[in-house]
PDB file of N, CA and C in Angstrom:
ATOM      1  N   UNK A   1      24.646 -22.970 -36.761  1.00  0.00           N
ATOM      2  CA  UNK A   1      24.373 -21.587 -37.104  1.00  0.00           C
ATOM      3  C   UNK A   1      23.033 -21.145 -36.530  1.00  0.00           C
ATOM      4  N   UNK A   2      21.824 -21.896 -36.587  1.00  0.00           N
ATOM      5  CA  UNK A   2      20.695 -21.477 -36.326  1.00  0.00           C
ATOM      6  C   UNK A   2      20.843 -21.185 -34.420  1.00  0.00           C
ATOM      7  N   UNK A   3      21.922 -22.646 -33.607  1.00  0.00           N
ATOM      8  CA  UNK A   3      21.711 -22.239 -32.212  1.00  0.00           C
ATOM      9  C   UNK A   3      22.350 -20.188 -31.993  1.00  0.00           C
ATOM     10  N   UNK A   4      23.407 -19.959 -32.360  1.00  0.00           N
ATOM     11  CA  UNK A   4      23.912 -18.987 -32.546  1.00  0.00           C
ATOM     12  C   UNK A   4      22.984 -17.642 -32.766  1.00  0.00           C
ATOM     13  N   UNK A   5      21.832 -17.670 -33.951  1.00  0.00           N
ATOM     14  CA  UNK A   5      21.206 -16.974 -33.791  1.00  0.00           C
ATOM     15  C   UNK A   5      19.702 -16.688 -32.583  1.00  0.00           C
ATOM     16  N   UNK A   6      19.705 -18.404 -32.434  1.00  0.00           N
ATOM     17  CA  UNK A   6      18.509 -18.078 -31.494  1.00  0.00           C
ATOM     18  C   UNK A   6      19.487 -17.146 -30.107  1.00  0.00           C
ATOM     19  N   UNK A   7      20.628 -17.481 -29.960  1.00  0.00           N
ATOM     20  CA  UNK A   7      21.260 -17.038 -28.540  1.00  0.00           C
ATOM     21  C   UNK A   7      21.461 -15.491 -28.664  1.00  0.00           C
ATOM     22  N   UNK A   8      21.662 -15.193 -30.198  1.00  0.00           N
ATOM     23  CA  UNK A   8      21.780 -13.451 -30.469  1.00  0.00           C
ATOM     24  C   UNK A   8      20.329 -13.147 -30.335  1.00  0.00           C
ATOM     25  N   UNK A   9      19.359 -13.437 -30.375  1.00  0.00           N
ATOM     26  CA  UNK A   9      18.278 -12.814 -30.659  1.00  0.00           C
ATOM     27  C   UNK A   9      17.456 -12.837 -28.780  1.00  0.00           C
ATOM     28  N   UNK A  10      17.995 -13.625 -27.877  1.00  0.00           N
ATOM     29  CA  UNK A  10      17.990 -13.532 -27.009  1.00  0.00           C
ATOM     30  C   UNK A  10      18.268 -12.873 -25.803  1.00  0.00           C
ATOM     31  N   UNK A  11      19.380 -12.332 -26.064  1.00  0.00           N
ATOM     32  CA  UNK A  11      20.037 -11.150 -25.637  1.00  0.00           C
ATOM     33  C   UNK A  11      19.354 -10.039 -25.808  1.00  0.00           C
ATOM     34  N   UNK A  12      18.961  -9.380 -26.105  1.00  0.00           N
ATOM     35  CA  UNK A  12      18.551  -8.368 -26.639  1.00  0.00           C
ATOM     36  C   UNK A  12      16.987  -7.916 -25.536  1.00  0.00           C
ATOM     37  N   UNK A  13      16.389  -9.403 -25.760  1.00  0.00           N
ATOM     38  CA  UNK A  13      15.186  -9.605 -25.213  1.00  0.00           C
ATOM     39  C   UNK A  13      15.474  -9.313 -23.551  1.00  0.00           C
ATOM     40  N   UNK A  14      16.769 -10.260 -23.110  1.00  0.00           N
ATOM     41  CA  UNK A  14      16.698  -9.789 -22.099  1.00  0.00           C
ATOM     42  C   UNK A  14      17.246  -8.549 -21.338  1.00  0.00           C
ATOM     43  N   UNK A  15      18.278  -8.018 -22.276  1.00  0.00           N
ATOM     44  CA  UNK A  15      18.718  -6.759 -21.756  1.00  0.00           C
ATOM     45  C   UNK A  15      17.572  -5.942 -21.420  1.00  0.00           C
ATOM     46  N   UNK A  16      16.534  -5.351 -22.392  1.00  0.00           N
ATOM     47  CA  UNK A  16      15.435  -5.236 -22.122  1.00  0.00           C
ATOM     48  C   UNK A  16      14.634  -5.375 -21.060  1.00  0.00           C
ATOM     49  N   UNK A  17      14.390  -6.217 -20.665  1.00  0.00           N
ATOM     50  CA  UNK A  17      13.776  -6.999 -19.291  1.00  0.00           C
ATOM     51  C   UNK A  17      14.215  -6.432 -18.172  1.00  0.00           C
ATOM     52  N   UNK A  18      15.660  -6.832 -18.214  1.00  0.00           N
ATOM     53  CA  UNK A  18      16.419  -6.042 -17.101  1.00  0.00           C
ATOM     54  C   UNK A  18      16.447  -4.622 -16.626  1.00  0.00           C
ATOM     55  N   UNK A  19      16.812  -3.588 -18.085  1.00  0.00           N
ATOM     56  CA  UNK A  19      16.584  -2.115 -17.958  1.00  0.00           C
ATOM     57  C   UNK A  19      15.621  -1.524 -17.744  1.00  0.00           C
ATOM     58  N   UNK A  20      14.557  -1.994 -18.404  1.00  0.00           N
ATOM     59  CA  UNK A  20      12.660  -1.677 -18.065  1.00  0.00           C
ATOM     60  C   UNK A  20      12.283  -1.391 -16.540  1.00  0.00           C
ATOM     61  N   UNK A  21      12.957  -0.883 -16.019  1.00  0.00           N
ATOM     62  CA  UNK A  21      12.640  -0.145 -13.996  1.00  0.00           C
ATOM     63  C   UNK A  21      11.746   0.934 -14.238  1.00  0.00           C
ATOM     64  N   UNK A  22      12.230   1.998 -14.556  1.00  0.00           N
ATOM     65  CA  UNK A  22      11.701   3.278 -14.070  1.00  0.00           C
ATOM     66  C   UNK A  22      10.655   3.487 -13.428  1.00  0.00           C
ATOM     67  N   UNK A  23       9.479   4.489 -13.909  1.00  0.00           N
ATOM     68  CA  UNK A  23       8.073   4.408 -12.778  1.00  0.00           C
ATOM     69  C   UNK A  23       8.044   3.130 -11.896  1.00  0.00           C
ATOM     70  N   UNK A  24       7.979   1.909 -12.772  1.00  0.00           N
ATOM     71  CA  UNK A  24       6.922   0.466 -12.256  1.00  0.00           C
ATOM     72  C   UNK A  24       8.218   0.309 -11.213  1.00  0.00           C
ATOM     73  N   UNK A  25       9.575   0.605 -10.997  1.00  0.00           N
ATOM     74  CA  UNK A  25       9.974  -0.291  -9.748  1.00  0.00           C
ATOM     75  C   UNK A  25       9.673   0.364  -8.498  1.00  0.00           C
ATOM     76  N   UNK A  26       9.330   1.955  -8.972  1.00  0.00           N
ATOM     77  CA  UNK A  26       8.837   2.656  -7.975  1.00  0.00           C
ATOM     78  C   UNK A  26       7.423   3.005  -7.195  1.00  0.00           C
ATOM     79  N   UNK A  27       6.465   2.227  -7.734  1.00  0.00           N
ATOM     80  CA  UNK A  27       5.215   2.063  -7.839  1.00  0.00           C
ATOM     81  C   UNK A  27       4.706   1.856  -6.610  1.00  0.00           C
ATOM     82  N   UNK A  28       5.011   0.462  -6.265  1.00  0.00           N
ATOM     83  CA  UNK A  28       4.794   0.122  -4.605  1.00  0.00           C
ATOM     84  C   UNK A  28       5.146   1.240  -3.816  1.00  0.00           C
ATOM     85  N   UNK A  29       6.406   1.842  -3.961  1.00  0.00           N
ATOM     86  CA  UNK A  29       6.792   2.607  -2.512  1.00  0.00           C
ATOM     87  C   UNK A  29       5.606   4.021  -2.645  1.00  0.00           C
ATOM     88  N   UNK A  30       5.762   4.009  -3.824  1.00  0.00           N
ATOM     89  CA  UNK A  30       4.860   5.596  -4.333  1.00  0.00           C
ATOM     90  C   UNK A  30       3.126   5.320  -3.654  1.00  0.00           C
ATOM     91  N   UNK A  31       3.202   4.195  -3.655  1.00  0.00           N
ATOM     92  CA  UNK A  31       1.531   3.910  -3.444  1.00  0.00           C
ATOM     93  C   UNK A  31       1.769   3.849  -1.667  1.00  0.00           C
ATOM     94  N   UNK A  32       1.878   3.219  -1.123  1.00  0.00           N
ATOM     95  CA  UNK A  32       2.533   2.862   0.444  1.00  0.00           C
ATOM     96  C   UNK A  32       2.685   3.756   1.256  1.00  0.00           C
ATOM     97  N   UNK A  33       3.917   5.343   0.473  1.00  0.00           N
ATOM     98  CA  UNK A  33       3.682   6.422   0.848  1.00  0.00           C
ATOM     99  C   UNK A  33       2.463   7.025   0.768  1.00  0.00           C
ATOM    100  N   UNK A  34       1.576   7.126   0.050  1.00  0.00           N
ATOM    101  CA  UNK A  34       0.237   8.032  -0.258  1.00  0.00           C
ATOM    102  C   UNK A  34      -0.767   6.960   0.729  1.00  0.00           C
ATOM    103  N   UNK A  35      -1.108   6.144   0.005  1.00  0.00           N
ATOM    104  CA  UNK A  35      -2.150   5.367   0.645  1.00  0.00           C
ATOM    105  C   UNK A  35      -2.629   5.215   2.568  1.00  0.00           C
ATOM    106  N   UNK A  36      -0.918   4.551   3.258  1.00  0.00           N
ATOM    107  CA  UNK A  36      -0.794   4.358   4.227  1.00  0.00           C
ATOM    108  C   UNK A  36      -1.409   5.829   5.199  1.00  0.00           C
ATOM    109  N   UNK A  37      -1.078   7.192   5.136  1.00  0.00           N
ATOM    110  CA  UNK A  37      -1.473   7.881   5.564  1.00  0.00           C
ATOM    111  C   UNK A  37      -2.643   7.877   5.748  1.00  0.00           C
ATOM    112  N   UNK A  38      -3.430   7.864   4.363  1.00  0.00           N
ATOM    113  CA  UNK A  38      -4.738   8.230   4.308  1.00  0.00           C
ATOM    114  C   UNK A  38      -5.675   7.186   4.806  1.00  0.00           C
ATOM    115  N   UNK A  39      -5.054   5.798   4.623  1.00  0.00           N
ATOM    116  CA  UNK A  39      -5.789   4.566   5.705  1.00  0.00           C
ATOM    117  C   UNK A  39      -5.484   5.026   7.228  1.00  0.00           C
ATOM    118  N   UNK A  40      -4.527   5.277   7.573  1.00  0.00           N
ATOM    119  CA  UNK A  40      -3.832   5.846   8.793  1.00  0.00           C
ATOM    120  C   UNK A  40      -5.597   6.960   9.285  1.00  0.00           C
ATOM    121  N   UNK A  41      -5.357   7.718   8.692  1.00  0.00           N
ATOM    122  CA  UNK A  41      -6.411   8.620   8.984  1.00  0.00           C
ATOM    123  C   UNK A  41      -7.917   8.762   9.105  1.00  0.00           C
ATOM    124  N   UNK A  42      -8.130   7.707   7.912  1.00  0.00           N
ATOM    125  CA  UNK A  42      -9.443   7.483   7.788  1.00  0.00           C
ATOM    126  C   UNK A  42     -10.055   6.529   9.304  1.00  0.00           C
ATOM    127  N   UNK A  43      -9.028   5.273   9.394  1.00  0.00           N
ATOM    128  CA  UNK A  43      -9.343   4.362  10.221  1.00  0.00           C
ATOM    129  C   UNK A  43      -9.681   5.548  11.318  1.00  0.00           C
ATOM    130  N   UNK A  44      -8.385   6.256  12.169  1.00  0.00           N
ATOM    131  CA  UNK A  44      -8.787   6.749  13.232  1.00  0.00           C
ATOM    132  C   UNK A  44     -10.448   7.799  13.087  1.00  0.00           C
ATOM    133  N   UNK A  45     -10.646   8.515  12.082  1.00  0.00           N
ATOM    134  CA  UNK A  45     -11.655   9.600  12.258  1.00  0.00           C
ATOM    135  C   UNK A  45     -12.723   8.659  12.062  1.00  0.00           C
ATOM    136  N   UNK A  46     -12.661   7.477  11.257  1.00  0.00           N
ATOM    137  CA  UNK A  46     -14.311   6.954  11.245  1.00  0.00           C
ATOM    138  C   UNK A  46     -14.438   5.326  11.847  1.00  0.00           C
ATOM    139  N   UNK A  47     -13.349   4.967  12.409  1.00  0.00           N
ATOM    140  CA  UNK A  47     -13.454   3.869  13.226  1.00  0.00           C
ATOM    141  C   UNK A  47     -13.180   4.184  14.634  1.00  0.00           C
ATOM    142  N   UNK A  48     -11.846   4.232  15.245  1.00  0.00           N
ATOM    143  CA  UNK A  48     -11.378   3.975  16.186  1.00  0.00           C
ATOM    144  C   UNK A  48     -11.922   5.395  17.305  1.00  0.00           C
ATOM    145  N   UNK A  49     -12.008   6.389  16.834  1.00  0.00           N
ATOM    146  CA  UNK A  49     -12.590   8.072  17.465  1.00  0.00           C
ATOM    147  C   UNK A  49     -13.793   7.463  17.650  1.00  0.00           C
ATOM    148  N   UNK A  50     -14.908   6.924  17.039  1.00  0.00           N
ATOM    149  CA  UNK A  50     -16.236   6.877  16.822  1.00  0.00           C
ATOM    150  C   UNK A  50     -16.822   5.611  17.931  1.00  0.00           C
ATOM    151  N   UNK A  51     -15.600   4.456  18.366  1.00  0.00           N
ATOM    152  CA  UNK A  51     -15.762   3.598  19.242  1.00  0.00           C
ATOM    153  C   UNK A  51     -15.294   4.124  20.780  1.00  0.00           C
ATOM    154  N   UNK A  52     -14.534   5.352  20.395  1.00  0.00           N
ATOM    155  CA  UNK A  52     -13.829   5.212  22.037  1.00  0.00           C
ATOM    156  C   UNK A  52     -14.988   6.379  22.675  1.00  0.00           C
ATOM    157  N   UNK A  53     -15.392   7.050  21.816  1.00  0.00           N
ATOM    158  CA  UNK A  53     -16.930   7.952  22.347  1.00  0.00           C
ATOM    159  C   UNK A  53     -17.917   7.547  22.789  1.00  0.00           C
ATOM    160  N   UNK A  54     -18.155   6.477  21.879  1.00  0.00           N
ATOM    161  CA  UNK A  54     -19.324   5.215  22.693  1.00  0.00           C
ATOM    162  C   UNK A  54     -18.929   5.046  23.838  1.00  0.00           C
ATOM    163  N   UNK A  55     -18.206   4.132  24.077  1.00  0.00           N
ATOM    164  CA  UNK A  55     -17.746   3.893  25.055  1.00  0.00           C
ATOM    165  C   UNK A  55     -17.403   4.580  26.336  1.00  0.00           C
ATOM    166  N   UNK A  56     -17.018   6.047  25.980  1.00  0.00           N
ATOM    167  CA  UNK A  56     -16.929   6.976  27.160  1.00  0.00           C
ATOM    168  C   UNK A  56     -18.452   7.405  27.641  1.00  0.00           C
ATOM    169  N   UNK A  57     -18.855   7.366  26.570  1.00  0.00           N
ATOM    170  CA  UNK A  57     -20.501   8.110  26.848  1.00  0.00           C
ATOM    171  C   UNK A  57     -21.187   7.153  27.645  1.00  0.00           C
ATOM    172  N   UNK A  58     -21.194   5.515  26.990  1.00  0.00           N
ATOM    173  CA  UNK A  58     -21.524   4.708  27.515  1.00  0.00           C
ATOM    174  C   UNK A  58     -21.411   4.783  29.361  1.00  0.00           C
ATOM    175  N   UNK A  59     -19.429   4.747  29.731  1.00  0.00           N
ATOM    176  CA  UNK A  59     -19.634   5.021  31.043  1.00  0.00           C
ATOM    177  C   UNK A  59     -19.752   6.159  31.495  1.00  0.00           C
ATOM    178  N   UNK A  60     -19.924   7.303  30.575  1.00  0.00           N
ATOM    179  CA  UNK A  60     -20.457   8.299  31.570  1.00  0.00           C
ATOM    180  C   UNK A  60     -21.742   8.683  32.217  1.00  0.00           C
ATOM    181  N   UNK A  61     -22.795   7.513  30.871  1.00  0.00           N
ATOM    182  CA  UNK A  61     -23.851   7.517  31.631  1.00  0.00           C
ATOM    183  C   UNK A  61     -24.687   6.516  32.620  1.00  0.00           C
ATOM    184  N   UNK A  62     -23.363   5.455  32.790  1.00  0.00           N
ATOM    185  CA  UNK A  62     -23.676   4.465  33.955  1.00  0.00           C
ATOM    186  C   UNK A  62     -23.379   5.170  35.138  1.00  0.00           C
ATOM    187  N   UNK A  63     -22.355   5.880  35.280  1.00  0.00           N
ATOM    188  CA  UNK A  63     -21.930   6.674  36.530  1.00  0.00           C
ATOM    189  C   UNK A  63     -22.741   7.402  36.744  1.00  0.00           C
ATOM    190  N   UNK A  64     -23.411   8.418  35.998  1.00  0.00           N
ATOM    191  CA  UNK A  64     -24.232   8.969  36.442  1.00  0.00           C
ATOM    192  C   UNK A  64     -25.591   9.114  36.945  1.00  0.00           C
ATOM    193  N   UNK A  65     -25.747   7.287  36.911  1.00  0.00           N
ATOM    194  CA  UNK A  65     -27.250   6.681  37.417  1.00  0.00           C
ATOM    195  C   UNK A  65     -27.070   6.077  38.524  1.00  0.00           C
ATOM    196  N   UNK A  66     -25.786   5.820  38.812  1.00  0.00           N
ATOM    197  CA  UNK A  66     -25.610   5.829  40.400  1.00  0.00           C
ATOM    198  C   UNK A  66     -25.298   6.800  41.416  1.00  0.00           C
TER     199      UNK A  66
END
């Protein structure tokens, strides 16, 4: 009798477990969408823009000392 109830009282627990999705299974994609852009953007305006200027300036002002 007692295995019987531990196995009813189990059920329950996991139906639970299982149905519990909503927001949290959507979380990752929700973050991934938002985030990725704004890394997307940031990188180019304060990394990758800010190195390729150097660099042009750099040779534009070697060329122009020869």
């Amino acid at each position: 009798m007692s295995e019987e109830k531990k196995t009813e009282a189990a059920a329950p627990a996991g139906e639970a477990a299982a149905g519990g999705g909503g927001i949290k299974a959507f979380l990752p994609l929700i973050l991934a969408v938002v985030l990725m852009p704004a890394i997307a953007f940031g990188m180019t305006k304060f990394v990758i823009v800010p190195q390729l200027q150097k660099k042009f300036r750099h040779q534009r002002n070697c060329r122009s000392r020869w």
